[in-house]
PDB file of N, CA and C in Angstrom:
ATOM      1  N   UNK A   1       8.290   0.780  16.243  1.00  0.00           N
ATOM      2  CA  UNK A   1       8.528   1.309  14.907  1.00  0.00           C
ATOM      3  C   UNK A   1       9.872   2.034  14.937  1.00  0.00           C
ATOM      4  N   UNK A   2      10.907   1.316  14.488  1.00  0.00           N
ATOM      5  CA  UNK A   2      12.044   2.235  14.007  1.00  0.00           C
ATOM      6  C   UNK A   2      12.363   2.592  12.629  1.00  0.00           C
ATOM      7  N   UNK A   3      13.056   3.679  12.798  1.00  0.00           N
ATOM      8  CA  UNK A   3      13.718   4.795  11.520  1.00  0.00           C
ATOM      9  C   UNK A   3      14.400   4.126  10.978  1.00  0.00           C
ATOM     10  N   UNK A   4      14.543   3.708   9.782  1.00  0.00           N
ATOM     11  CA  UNK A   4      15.535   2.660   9.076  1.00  0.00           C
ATOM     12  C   UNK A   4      17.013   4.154   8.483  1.00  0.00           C
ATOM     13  N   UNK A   5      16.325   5.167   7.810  1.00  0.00           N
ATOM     14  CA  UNK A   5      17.356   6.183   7.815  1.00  0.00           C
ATOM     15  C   UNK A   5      16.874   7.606   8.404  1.00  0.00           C
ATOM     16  N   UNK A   6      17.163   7.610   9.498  1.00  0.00           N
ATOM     17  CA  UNK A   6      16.502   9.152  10.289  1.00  0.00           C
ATOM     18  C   UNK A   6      17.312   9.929   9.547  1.00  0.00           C
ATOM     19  N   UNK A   7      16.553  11.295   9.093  1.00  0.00           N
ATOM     20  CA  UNK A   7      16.955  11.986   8.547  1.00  0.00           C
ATOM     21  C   UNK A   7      16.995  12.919   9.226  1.00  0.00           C
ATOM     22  N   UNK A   8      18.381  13.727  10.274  1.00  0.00           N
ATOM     23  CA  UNK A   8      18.550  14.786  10.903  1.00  0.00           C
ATOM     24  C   UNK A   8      17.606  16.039  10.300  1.00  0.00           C
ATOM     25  N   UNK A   9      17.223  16.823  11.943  1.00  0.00           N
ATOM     26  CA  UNK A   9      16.677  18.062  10.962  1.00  0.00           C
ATOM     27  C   UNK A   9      17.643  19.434  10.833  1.00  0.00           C
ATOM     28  N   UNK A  10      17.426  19.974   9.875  1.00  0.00           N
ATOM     29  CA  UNK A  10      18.513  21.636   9.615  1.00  0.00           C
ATOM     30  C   UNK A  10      18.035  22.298  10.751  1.00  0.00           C
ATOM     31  N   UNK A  11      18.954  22.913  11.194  1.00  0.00           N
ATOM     32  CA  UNK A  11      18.795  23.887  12.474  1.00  0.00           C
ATOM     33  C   UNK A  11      18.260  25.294  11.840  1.00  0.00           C
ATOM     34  N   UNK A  12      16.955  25.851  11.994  1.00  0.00           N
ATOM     35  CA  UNK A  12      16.904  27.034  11.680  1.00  0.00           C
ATOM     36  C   UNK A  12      18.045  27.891  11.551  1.00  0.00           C
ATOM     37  N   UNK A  13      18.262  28.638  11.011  1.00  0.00           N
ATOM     38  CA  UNK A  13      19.115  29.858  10.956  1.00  0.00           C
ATOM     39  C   UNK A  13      19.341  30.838  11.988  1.00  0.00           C
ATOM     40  N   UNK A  14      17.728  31.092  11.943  1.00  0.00           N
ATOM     41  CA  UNK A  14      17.165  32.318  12.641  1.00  0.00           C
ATOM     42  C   UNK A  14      17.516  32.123  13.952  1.00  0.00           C
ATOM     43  N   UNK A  15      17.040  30.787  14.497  1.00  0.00           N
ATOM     44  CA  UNK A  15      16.899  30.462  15.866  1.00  0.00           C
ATOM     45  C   UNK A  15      18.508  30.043  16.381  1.00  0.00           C
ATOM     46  N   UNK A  16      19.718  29.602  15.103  1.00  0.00           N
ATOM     47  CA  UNK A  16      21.021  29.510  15.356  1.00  0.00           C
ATOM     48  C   UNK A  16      21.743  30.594  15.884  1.00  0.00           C
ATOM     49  N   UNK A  17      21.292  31.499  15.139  1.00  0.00           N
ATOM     50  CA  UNK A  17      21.979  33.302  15.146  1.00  0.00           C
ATOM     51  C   UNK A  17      21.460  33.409  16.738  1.00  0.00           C
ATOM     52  N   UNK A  18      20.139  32.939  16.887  1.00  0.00           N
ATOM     53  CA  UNK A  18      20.081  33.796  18.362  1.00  0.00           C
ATOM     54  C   UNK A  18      20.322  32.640  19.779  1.00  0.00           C
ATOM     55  N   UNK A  19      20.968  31.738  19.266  1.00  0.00           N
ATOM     56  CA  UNK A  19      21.519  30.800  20.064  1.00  0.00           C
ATOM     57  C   UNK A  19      19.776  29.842  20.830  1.00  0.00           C
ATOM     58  N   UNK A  20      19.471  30.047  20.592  1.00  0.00           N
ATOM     59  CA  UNK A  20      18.073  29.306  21.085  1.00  0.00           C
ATOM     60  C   UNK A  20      18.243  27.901  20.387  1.00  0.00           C
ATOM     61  N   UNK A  21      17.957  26.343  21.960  1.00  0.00           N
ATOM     62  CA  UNK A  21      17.243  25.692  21.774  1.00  0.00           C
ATOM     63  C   UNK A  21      16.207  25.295  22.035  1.00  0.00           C
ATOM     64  N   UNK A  22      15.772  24.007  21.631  1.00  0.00           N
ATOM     65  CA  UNK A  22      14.550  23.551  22.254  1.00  0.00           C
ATOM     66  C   UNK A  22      14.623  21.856  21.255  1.00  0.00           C
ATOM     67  N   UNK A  23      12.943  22.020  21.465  1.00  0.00           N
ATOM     68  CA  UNK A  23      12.420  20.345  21.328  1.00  0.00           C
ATOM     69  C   UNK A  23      11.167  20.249  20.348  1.00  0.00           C
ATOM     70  N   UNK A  24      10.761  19.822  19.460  1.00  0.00           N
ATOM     71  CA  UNK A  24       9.495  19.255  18.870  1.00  0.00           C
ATOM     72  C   UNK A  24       8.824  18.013  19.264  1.00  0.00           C
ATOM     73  N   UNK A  25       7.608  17.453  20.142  1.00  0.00           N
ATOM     74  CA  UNK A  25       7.375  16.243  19.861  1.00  0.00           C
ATOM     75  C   UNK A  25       6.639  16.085  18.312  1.00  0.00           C
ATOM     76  N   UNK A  26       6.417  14.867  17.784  1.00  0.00           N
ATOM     77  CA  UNK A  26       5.810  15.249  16.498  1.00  0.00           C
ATOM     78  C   UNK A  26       5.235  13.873  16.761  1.00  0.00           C
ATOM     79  N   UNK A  27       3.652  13.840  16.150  1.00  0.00           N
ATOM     80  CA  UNK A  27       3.147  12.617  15.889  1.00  0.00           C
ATOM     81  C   UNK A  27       2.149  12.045  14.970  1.00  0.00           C
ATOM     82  N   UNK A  28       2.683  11.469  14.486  1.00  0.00           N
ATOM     83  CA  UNK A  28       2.150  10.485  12.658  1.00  0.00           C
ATOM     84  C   UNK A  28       2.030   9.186  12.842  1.00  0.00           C
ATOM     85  N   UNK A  29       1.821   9.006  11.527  1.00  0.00           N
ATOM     86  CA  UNK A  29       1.354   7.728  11.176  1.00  0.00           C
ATOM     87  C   UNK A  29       2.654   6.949  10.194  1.00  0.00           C
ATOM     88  N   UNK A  30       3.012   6.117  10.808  1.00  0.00           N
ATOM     89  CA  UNK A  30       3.702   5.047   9.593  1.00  0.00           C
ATOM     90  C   UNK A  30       2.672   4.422   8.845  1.00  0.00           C
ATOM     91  N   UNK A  31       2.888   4.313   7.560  1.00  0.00           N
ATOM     92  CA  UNK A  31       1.995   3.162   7.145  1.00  0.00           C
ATOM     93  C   UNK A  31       2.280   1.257   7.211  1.00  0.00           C
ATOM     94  N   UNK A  32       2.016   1.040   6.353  1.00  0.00           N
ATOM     95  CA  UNK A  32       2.115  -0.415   6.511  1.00  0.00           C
ATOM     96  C   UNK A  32       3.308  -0.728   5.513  1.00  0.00           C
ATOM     97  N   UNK A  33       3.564   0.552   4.245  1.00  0.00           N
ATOM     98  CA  UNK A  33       4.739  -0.010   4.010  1.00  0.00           C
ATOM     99  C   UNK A  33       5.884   1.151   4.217  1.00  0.00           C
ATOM    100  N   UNK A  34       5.541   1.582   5.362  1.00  0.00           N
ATOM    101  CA  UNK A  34       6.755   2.593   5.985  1.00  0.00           C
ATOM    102  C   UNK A  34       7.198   3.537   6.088  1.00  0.00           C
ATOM    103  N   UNK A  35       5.739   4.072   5.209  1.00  0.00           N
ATOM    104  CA  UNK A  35       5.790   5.835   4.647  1.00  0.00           C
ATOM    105  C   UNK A  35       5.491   6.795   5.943  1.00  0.00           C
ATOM    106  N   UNK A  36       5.504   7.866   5.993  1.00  0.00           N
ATOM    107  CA  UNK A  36       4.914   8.804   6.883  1.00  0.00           C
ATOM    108  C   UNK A  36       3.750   9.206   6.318  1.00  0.00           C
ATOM    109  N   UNK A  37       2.391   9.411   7.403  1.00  0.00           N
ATOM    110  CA  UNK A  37       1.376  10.397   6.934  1.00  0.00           C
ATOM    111  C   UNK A  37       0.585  11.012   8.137  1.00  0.00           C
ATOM    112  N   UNK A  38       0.449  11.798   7.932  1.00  0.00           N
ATOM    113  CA  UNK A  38      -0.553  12.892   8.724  1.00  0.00           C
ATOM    114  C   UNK A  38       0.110  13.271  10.005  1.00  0.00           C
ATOM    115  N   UNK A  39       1.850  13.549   9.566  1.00  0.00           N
ATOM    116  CA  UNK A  39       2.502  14.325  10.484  1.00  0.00           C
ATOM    117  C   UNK A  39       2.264  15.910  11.105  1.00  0.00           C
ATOM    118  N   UNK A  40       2.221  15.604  12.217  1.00  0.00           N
ATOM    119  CA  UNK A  40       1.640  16.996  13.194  1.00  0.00           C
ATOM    120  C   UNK A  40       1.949  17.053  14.437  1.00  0.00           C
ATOM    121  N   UNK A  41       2.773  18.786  14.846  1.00  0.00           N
ATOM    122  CA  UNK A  41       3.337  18.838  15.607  1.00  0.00           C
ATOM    123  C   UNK A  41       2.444  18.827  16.921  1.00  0.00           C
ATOM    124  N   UNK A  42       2.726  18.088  18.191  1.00  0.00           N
ATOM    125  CA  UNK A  42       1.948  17.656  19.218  1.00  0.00           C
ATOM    126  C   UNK A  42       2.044  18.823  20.638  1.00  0.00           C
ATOM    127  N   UNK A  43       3.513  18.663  20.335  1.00  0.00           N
ATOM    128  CA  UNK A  43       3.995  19.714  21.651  1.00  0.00           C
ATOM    129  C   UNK A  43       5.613  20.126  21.172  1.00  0.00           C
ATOM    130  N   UNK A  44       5.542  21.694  21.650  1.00  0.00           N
ATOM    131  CA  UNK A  44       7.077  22.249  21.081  1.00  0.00           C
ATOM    132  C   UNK A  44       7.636  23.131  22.093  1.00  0.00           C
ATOM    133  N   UNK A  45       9.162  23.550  22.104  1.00  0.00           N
ATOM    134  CA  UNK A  45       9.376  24.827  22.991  1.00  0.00           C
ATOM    135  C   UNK A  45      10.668  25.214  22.706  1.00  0.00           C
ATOM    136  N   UNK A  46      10.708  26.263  22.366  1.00  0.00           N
ATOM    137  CA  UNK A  46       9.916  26.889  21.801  1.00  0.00           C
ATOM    138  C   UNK A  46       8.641  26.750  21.056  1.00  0.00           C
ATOM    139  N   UNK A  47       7.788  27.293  21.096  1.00  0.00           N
ATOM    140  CA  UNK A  47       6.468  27.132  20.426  1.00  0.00           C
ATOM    141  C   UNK A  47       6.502  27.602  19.075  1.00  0.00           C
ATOM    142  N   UNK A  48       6.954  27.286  17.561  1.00  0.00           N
ATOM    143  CA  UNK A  48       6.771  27.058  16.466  1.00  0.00           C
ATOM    144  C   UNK A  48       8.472  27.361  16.024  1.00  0.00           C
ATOM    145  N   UNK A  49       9.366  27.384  16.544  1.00  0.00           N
ATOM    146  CA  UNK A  49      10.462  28.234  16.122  1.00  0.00           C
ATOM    147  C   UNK A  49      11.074  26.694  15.195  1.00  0.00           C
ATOM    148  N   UNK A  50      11.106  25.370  15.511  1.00  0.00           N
ATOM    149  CA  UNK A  50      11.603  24.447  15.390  1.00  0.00           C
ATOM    150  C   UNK A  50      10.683  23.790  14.624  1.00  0.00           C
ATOM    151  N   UNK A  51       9.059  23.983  14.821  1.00  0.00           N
ATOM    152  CA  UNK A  51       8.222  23.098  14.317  1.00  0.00           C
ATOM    153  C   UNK A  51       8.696  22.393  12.352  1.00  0.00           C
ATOM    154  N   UNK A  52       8.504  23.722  11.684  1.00  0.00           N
ATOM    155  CA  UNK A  52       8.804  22.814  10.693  1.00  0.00           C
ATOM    156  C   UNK A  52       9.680  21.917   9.980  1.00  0.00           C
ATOM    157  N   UNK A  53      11.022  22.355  10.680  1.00  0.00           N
ATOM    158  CA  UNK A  53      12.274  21.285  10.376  1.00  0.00           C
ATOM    159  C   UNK A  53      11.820  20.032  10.550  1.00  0.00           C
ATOM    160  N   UNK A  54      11.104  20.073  11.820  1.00  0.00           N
ATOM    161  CA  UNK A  54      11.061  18.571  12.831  1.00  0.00           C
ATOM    162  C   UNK A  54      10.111  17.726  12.152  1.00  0.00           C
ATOM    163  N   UNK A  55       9.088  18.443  11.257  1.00  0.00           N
ATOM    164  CA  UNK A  55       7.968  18.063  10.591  1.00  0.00           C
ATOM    165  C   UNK A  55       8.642  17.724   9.216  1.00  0.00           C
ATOM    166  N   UNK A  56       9.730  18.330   8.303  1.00  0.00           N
ATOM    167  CA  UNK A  56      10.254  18.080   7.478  1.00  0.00           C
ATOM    168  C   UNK A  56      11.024  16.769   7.494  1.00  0.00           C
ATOM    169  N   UNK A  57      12.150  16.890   8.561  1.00  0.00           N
ATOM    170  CA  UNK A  57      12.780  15.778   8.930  1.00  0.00           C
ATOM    171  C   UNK A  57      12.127  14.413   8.982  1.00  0.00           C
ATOM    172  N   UNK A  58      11.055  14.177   9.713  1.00  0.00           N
ATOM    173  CA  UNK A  58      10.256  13.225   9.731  1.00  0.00           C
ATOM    174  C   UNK A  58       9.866  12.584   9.018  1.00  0.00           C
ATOM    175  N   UNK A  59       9.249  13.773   7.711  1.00  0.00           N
ATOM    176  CA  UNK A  59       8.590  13.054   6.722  1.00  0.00           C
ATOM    177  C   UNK A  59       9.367  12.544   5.668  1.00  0.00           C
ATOM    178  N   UNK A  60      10.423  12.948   6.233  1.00  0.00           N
ATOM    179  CA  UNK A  60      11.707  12.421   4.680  1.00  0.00           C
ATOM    180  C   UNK A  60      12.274  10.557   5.312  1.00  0.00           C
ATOM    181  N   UNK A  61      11.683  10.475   6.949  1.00  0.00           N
ATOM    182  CA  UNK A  61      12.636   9.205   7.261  1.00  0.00           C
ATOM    183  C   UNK A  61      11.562   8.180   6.861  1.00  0.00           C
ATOM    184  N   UNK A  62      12.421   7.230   6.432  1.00  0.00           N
ATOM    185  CA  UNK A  62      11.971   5.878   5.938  1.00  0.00           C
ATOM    186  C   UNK A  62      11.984   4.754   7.556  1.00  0.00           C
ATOM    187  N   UNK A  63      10.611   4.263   7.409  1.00  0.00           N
ATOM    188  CA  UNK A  63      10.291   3.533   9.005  1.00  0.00           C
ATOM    189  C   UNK A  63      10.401   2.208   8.325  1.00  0.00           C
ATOM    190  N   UNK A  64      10.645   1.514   9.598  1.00  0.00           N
ATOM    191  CA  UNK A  64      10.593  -0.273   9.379  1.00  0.00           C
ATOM    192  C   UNK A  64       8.777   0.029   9.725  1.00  0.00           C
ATOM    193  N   UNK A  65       7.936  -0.592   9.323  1.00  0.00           N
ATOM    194  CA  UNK A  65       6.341  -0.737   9.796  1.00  0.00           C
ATOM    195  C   UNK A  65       6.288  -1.655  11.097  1.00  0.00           C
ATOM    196  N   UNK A  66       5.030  -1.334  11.679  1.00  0.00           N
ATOM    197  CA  UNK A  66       5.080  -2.298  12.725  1.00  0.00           C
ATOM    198  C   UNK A  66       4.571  -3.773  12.602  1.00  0.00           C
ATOM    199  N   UNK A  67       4.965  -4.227  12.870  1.00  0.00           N
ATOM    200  CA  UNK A  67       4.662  -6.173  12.336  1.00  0.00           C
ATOM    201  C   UNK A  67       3.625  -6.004  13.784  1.00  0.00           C
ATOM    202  N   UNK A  68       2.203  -7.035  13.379  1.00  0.00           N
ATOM    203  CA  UNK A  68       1.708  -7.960  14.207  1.00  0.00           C
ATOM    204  C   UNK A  68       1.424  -9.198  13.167  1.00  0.00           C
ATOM    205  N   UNK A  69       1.472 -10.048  13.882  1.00  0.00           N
ATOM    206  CA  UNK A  69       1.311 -11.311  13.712  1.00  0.00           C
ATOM    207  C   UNK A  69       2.188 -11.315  12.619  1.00  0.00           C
ATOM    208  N   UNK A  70       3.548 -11.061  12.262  1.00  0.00           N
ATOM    209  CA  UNK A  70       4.110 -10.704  10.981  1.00  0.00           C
ATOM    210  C   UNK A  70       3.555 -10.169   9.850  1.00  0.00           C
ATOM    211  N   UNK A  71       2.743  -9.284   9.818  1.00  0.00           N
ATOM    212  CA  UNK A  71       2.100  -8.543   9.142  1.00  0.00           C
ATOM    213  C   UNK A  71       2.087  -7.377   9.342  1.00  0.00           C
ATOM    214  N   UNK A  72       2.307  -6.319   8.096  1.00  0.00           N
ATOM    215  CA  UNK A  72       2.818  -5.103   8.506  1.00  0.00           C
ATOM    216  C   UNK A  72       1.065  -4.171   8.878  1.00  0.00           C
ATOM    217  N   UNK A  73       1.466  -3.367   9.964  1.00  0.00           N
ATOM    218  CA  UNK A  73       0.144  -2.417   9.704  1.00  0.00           C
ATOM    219  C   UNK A  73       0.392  -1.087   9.985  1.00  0.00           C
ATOM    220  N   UNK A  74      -0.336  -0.423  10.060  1.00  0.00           N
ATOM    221  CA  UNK A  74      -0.019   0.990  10.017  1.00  0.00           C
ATOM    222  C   UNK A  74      -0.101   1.412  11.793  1.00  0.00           C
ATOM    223  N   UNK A  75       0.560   2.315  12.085  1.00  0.00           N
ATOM    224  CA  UNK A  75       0.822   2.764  13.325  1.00  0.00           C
ATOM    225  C   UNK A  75       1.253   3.824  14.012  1.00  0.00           C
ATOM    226  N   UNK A  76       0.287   4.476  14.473  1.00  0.00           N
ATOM    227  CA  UNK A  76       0.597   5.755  15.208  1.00  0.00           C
ATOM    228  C   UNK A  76       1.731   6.026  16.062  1.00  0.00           C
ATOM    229  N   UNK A  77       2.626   6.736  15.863  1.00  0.00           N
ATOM    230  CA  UNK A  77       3.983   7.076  16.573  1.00  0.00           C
ATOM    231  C   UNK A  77       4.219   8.747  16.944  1.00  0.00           C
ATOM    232  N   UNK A  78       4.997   8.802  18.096  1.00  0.00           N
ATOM    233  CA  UNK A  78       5.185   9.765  18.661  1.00  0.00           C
ATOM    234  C   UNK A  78       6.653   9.872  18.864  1.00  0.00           C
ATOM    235  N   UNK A  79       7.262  10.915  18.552  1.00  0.00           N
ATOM    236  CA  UNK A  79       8.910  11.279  18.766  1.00  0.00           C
ATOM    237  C   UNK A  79       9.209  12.218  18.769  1.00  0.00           C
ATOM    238  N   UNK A  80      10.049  12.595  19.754  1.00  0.00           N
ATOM    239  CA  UNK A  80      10.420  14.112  20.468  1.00  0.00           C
ATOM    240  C   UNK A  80      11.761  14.011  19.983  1.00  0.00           C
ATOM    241  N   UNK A  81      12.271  15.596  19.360  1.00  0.00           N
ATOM    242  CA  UNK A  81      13.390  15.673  18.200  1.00  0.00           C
ATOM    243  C   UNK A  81      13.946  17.162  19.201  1.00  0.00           C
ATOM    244  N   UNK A  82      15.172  16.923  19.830  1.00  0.00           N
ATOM    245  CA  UNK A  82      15.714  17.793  19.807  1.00  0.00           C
ATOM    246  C   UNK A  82      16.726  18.781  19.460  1.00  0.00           C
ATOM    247  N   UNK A  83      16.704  20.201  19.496  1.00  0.00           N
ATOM    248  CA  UNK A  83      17.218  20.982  18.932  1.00  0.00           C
ATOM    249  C   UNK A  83      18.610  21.452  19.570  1.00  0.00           C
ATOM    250  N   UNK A  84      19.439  21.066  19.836  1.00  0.00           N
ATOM    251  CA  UNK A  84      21.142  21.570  20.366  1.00  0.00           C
ATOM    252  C   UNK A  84      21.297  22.076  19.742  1.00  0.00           C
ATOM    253  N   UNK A  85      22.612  23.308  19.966  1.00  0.00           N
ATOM    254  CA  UNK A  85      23.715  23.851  19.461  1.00  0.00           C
ATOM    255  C   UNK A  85      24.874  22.965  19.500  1.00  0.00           C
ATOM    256  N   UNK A  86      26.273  22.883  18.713  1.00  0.00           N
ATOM    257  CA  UNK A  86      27.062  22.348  19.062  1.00  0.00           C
ATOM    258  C   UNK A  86      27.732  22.974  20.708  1.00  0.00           C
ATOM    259  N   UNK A  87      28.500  22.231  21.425  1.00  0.00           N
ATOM    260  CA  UNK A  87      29.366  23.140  22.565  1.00  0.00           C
ATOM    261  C   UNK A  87      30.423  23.208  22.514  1.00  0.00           C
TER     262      UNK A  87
END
C-alpha cells in the first residue's frame, strides 16, 4: 500500500522550541477505495509529544488500495513517521 500524496506532518511547536526529536509508528486501515480509518498510534518516543501530528498527517494522505486478484480491498498498514529538526 502506497501514499499516492503523503502529507508531511507539522512539527509541534512545543517540542521545536525544546529541540526534541523522535518517531510515531501509526497503524490503520486503508480502505478499498483508499481512505484512512481507524488510525491509532501503536508505538511513540517520545511518548505522546508527536502522536497527534503523525495521526493527523496520516489521515489527510490519500493511499493507492491494495489490489488482490486486481481487486481493491481494504488493508491494515503500519508506518513509522519520523520527527527531525532541520541541521
Amino acid at each position: 500500500v502506497q501514499g499516492v500524496t503523503p502529507i508531511a506532518p507539522t512539527y509541534p511547536a512545543q517540542a521545536a522550541r525544546n529541540k526534541q526529536e523522535g518517531w510515531v509508528e501509526v497503524e490503520f486501515t486503508v480502505t478499498a477505495d483508499g481512505r484512512v480509518e481507524n488510525a491509532r498510534v501503536s508505538a511513540s518516543e517520545p511518548q505522546r509529544v508527536f502522536d497527534r501530528e503523525a495521526i493527523r498527517s496520516i489521515e489527510r494522505t490519500k493511499f493507492n488500495p491494495r489490489l488482490e486478484n486486481g481487486v481493491p480491498v481494504n488493508a491494515t498498514v503500519r508506518r513509522r513517521i519520523e520527527f527531525k529538526l532541520g541541521r
